[in-house]
Protein backbone atom coordinates (compact mmCIF):
# COMPACT_ATOMS: atom_id res chain seq x y z
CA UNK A 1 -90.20 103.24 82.92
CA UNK A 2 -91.65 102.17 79.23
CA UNK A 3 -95.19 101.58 79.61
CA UNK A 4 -96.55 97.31 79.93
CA UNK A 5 -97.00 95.73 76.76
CA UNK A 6 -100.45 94.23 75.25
CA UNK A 7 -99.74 90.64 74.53
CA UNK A 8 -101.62 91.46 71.19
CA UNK A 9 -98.67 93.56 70.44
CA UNK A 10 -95.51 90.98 71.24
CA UNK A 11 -93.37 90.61 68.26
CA UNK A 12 -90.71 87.71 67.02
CA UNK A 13 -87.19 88.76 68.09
CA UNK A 14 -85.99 91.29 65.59
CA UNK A 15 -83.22 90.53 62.77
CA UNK A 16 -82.71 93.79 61.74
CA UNK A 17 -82.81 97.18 63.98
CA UNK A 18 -82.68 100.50 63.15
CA UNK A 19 -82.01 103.02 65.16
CA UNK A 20 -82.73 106.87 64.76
CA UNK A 21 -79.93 109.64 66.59
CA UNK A 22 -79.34 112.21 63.99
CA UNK A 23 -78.42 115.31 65.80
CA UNK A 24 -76.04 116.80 68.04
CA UNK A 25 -72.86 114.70 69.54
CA UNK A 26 -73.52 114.59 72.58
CA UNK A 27 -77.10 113.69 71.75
CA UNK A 28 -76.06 110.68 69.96
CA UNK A 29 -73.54 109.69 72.58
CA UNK A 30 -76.65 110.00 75.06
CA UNK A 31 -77.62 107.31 73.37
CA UNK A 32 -75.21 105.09 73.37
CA UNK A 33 -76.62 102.50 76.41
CA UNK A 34 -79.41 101.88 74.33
CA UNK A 35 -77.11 100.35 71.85
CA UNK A 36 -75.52 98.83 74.26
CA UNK A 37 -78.47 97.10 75.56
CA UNK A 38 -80.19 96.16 72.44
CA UNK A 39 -76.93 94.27 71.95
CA UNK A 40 -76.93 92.49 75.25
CA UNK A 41 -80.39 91.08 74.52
CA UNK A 42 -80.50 90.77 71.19
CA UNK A 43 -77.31 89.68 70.58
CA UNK A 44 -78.06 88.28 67.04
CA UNK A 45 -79.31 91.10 65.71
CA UNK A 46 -78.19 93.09 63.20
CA UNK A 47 -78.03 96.63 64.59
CA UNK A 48 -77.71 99.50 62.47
CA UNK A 49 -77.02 103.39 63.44
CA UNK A 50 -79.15 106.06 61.12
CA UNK A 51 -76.90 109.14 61.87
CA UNK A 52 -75.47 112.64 60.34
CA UNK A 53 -72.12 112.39 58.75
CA UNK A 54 -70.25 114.50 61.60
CA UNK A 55 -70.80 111.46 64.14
CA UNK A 56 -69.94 108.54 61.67
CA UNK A 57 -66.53 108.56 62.92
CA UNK A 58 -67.74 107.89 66.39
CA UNK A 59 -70.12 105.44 65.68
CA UNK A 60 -67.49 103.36 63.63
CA UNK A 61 -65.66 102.79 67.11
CA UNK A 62 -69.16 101.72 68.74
CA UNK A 63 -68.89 98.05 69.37
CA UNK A 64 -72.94 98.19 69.45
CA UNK A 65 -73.06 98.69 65.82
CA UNK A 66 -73.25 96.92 62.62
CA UNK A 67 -73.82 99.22 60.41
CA UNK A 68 -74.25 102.91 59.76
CA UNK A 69 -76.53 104.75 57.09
CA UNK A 70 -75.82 108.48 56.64
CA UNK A 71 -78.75 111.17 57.10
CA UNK A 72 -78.05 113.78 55.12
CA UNK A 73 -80.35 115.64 56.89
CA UNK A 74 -83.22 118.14 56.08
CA UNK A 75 -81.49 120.53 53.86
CA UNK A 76 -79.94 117.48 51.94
CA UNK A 77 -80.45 117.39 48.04
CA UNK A 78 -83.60 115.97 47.15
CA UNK A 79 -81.26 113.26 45.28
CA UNK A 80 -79.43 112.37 48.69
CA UNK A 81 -83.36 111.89 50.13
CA UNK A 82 -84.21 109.69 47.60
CA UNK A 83 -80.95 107.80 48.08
CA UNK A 84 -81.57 107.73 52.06
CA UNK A 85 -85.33 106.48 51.64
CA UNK A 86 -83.88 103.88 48.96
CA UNK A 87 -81.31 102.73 51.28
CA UNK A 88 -83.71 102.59 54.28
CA UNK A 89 -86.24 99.98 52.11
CA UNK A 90 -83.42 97.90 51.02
CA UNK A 91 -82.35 97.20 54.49
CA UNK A 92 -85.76 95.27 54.85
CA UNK A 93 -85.27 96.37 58.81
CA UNK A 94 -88.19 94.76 60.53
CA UNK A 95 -88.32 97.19 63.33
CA UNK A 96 -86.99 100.92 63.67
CA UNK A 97 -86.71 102.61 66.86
CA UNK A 98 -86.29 106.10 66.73
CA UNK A 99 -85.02 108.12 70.00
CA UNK A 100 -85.48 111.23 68.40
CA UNK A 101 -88.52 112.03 66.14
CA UNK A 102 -89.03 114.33 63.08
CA UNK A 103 -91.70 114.09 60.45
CA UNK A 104 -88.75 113.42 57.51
CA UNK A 105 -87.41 110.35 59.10
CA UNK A 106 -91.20 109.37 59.99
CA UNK A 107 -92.44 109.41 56.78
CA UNK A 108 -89.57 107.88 54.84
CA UNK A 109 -89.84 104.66 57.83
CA UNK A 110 -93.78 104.25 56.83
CA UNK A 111 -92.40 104.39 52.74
CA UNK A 112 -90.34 101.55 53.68
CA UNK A 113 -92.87 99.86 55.46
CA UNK A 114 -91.02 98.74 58.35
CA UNK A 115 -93.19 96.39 60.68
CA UNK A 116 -92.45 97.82 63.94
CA UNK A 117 -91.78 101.83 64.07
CA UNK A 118 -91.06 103.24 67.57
CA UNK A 119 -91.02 106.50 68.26
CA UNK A 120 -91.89 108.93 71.40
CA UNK A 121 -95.43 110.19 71.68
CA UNK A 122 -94.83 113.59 70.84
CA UNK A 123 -95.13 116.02 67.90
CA UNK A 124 -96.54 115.53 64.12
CA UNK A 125 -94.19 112.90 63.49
CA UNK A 126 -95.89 110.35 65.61
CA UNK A 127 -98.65 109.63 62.99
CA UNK A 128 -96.15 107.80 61.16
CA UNK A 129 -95.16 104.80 64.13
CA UNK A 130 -97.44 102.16 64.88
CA UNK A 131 -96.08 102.15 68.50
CA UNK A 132 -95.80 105.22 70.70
CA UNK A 133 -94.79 105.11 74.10
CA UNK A 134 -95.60 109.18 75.82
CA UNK A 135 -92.22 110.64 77.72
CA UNK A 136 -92.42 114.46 78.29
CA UNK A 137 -89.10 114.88 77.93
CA UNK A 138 -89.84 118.61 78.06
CA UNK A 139 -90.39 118.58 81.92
CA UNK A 140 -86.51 116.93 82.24
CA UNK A 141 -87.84 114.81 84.90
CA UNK A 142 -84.77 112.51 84.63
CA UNK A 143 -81.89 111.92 82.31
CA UNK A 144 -81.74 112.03 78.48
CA UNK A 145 -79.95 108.81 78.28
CA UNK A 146 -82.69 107.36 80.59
CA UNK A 147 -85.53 108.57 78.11
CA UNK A 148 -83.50 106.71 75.20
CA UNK A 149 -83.19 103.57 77.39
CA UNK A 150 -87.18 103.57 78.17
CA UNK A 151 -87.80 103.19 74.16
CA UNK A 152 -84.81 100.58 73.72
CA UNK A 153 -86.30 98.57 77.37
CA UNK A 154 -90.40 98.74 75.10
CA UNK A 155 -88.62 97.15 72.29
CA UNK A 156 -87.44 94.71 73.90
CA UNK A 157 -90.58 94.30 76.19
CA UNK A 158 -92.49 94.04 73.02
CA UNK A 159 -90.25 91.13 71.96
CA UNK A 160 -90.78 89.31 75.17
CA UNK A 161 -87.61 89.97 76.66
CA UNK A 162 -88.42 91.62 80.34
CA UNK A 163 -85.84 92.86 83.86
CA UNK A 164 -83.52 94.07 81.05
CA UNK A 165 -80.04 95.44 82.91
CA UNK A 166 -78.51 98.34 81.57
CA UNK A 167 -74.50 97.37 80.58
CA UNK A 168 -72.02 99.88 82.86
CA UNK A 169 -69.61 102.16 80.96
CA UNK A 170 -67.78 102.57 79.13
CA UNK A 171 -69.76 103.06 75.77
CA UNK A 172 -67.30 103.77 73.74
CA UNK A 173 -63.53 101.98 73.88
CA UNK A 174 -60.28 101.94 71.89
CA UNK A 175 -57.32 99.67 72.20
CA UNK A 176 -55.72 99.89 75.68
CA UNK A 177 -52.09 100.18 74.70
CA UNK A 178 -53.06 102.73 71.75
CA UNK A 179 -54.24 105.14 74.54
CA UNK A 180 -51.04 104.34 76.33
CA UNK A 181 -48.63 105.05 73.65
CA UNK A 182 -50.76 108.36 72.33
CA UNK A 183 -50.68 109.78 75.90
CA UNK A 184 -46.74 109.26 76.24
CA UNK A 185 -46.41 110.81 72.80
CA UNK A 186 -48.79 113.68 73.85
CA UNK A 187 -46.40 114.51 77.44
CA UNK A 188 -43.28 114.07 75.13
CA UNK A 189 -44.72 116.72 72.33
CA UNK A 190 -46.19 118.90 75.17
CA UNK A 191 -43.23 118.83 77.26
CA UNK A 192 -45.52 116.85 80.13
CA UNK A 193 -44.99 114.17 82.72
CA UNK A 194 -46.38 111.20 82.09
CA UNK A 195 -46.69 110.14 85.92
CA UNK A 196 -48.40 113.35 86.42
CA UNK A 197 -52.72 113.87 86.07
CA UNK A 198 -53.54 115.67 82.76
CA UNK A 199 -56.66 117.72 83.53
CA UNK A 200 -58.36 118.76 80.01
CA UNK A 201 -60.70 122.05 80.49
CA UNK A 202 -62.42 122.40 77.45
CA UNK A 203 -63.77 126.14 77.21
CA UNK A 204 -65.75 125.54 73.72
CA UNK A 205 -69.52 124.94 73.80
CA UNK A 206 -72.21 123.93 71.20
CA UNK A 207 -74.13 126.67 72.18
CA UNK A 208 -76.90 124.73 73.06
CA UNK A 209 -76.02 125.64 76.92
CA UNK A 210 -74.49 128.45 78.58
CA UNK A 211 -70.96 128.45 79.04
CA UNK A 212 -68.94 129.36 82.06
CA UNK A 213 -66.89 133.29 81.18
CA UNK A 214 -62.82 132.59 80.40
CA UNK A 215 -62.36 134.54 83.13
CA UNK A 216 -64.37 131.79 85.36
CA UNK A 217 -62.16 128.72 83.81
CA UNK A 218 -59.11 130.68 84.27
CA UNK A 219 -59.96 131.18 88.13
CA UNK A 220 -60.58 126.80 87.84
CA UNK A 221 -57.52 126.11 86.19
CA UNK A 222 -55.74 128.43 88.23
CA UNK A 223 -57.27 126.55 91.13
CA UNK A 224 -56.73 122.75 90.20
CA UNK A 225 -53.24 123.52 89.13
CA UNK A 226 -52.01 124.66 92.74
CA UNK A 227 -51.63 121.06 93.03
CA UNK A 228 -48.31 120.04 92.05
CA UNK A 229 -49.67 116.40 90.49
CA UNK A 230 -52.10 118.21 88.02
CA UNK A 231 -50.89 119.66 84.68
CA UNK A 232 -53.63 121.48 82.95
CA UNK A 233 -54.56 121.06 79.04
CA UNK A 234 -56.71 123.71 77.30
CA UNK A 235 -58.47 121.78 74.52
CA UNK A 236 -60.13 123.04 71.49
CA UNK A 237 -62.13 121.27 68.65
CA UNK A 238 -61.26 123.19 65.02
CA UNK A 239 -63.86 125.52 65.43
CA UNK A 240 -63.00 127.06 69.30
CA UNK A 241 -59.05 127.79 68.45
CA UNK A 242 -60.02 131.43 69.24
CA UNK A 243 -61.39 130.59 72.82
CA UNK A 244 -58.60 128.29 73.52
CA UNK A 245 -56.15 131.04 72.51
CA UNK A 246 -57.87 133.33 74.63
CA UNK A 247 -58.52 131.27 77.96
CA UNK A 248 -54.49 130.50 77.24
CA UNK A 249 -53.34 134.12 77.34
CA UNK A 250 -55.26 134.50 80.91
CA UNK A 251 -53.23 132.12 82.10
CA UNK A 252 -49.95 133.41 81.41
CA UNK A 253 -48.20 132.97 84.74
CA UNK A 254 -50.02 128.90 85.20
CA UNK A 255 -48.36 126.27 83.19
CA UNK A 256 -50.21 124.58 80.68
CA UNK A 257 -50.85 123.41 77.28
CA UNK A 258 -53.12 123.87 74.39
CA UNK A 259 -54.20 120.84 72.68
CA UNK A 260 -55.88 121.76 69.03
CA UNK A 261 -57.77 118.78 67.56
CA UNK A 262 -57.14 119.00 64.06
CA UNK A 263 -57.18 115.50 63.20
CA UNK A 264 -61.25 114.58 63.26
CA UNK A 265 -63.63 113.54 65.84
CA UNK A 266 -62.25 109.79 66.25
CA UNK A 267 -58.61 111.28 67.46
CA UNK A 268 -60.35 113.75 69.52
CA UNK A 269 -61.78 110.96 71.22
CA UNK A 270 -58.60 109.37 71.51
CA UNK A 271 -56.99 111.96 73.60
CA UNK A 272 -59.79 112.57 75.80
CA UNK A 273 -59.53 108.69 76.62
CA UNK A 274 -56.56 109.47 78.01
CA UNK A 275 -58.08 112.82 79.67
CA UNK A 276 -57.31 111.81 83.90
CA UNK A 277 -60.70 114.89 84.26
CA UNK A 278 -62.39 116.62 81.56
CA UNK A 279 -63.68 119.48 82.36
CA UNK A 280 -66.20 121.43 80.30
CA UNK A 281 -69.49 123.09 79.92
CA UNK A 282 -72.62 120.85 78.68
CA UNK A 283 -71.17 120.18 75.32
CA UNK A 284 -70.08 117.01 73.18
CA UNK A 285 -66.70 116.46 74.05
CA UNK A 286 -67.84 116.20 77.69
CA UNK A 287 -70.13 113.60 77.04
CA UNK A 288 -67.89 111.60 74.66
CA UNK A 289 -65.48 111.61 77.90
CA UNK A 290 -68.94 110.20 79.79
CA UNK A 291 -68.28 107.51 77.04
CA UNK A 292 -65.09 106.43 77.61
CA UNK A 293 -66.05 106.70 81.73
CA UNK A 294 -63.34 109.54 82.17
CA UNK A 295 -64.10 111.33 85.06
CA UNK A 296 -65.97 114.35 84.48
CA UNK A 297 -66.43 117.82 85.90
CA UNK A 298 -69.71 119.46 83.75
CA UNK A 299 -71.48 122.97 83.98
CA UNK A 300 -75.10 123.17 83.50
CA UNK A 301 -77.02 126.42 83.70
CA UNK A 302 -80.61 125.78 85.72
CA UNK A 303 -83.12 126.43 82.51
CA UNK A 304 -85.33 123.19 82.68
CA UNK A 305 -84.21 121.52 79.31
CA UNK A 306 -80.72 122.69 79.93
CA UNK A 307 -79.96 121.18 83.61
CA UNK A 308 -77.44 118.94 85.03
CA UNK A 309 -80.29 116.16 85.71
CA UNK A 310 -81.33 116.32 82.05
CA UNK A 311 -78.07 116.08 80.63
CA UNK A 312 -76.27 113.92 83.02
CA UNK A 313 -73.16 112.19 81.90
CA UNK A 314 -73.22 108.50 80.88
CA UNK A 315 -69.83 107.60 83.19
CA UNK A 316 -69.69 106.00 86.82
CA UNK A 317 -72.05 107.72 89.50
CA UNK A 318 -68.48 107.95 91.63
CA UNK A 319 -66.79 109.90 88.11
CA UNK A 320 -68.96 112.58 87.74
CA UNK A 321 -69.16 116.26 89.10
CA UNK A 322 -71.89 118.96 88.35
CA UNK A 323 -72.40 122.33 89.04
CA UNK A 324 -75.17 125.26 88.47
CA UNK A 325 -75.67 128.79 89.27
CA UNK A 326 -76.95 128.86 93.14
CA UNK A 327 -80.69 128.78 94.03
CA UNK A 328 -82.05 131.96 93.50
CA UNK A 329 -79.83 133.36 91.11
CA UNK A 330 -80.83 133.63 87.33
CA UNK A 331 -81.61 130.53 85.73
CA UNK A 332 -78.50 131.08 83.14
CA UNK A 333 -76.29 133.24 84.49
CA UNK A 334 -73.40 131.49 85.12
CA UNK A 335 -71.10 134.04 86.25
CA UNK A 336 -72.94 133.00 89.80
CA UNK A 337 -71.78 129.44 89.93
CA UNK A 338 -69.20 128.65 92.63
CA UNK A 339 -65.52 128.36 91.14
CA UNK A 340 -63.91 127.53 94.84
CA UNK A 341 -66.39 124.52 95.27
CA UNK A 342 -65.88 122.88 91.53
CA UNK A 343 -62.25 123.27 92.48
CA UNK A 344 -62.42 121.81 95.71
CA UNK A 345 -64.61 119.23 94.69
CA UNK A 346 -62.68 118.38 91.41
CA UNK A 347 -59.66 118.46 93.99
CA UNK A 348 -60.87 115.77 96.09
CA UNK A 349 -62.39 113.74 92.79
CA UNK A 350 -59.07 113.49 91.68
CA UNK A 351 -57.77 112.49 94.82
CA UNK A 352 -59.92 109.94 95.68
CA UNK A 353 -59.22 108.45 92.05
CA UNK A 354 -55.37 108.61 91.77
């Protein structure tokens, strides 16, 4: 929990928010129910994202946000920093909360001389906030989302709102019958049935965790697709082709499809809102899934800053399967976790859900 709050320090209720998630995808979409709860309590505020390019598309389906300025990051132009710091001052935010802290973004929010800069207690770039609340995210005692929701829950603590409840999933949402139609169009191009459960298993990774070997998701799709009522999907974002193509020729004699997203993040996400599982190592798509509160079977090697607690998915308790390399094996070596058990156990998600 986000530490009390001097009454010295209690602010008005904020107009203007920014908030700070400029890296990875699934980092961002970590944190997503602290949008969602600044929203629910400050519900007249105007909330804006501060984000790299590559998740704008995402964060224009976010119905958390108002607005969205573009990082261009650290190896940006000094032009596009100049632009960005510009941008930020012109705002006139009166408080900016940032989850994740470098000493860039830190300096250009003291330039702008926002009122209220929140930021985590750690490294250089904590000079530059005026409140600081200490996490340790580096021991991975709990989520990341739940790190992200302790700054949003001292925001609003230091604008006297208190026994703040988080909103459930899902995060992120599109149109009900869009999903509908794009799934029926996706069984009729894929030759699929539409009554049928389509189980994505995405093989691609991030590489900011180990990955299951194609031999290993091979042996799980192999597996889940023994039942009759589940028709498998190999998915791929533009850069993993290769590995889909590859998991695809192990499984010559086990129907399924490939499913290349060519089309940008945003219809990515579409199809995985239609995903019945996804299925992936601890990567971005699998946490957009989290989003939309598709169920979700994850692989997480046991490295502290890499495990299944730390990087927990953002969808229903009941929704959500994770698995590890046994106790005593390597921290990372993944060739050790348990295919038969994440099959079983995806087995019985699925049949408890549909």
């Amino acid at each position: 929990m986000s530490p009390p709050v001097p009454l010295s320090s209690k602010i008005n209720l904020p107009t203007k928010v920014l908030i700070i998630r400029n890296d990875k995808l699934g980092d961002f979409t970590l944190s997503l129910p602290s949008f969602a709860l600044l929203k629910k309590y400050l519900p007249e505020a105007e909330i804006t994202a501060l984000v790299p390019n590559y998740t704008r598309p995402l964060v224009e389906a976010c119905p958390y946000i108002d607005e969205i300025l573009i990082d261009p990051g650290p190896n940006g132009s000094k032009v596009e920093q100049k632009q960005l710091l510009k941008q930020i001052k012109s705002a006139n935010f009166d408080v900016a909360l940032t989850l994740y802290s470098t000493t860039r973004i830190g300096m250009f929010l003291k330039r702008a001389r926002i009122p209220v800069r929140i930021a985590p207690a750690t490294k250089l770039a904590q000079i530059f906030y005026n409140h600081r609340i200490t996490q340790r995210r580096s021991k991975s005692l709990k989520p990341e989302f739940e790190y992200n929701l302790d700054l949003a829950r001292f925001l609003l603590e230091l604008a006297n709102i208190s026994n703040t409840q988080t909103p459930a999933p899902p995060y992120l949402e599109f149109p009900v019958d869009e999903i509908k139609q794009l799934r029926e169009s996706f069984c009729q191009k894929h030759a699929l049935s539409t009554e049928k459960n389509l189980i994505f298993i995405h093989p691609g990774s991030g590489g900011s965790a180990n990955n299951l070997l194609l031999e290993q998701y091979a042996k799980l799709a192999l597996g889940i697709a023994k039942n009759p009522s589940n028709q498998i999907i190999i998915s791929a974002g533009p850069t993993e082709i290769d590995i889909a193509e590859q998991l695809s020729a192990l499984l010559t004699n086990t129907a399924h499809s490939v499913y290349r997203s060519e089309q940008g993040l945003t219809m990515f996400a579409k199809h995985i809102g239609f995903a019945d599982c996804f299925i992936s190592g601890s990567t971005g798509p699998l946490h957009v899934a989290a989003a939309l509160n598709r169920p979700t079977a994850g692989f997480y090697p046991n490295r502290r800053s890499a495990t299944s607690l730390r990087w927990q998915t953002i969808n229903d308790e009941d929704r959500r399967l994770a698995f590890s390399p046994p106790e005593g094996a390597e921290q990372e070596d993944m060739s050790t976790v348990d295919i038969d058990r994440a099959v079983r156990e995806t087995q019985q998600l699925l049949l408890r859900l549909y």
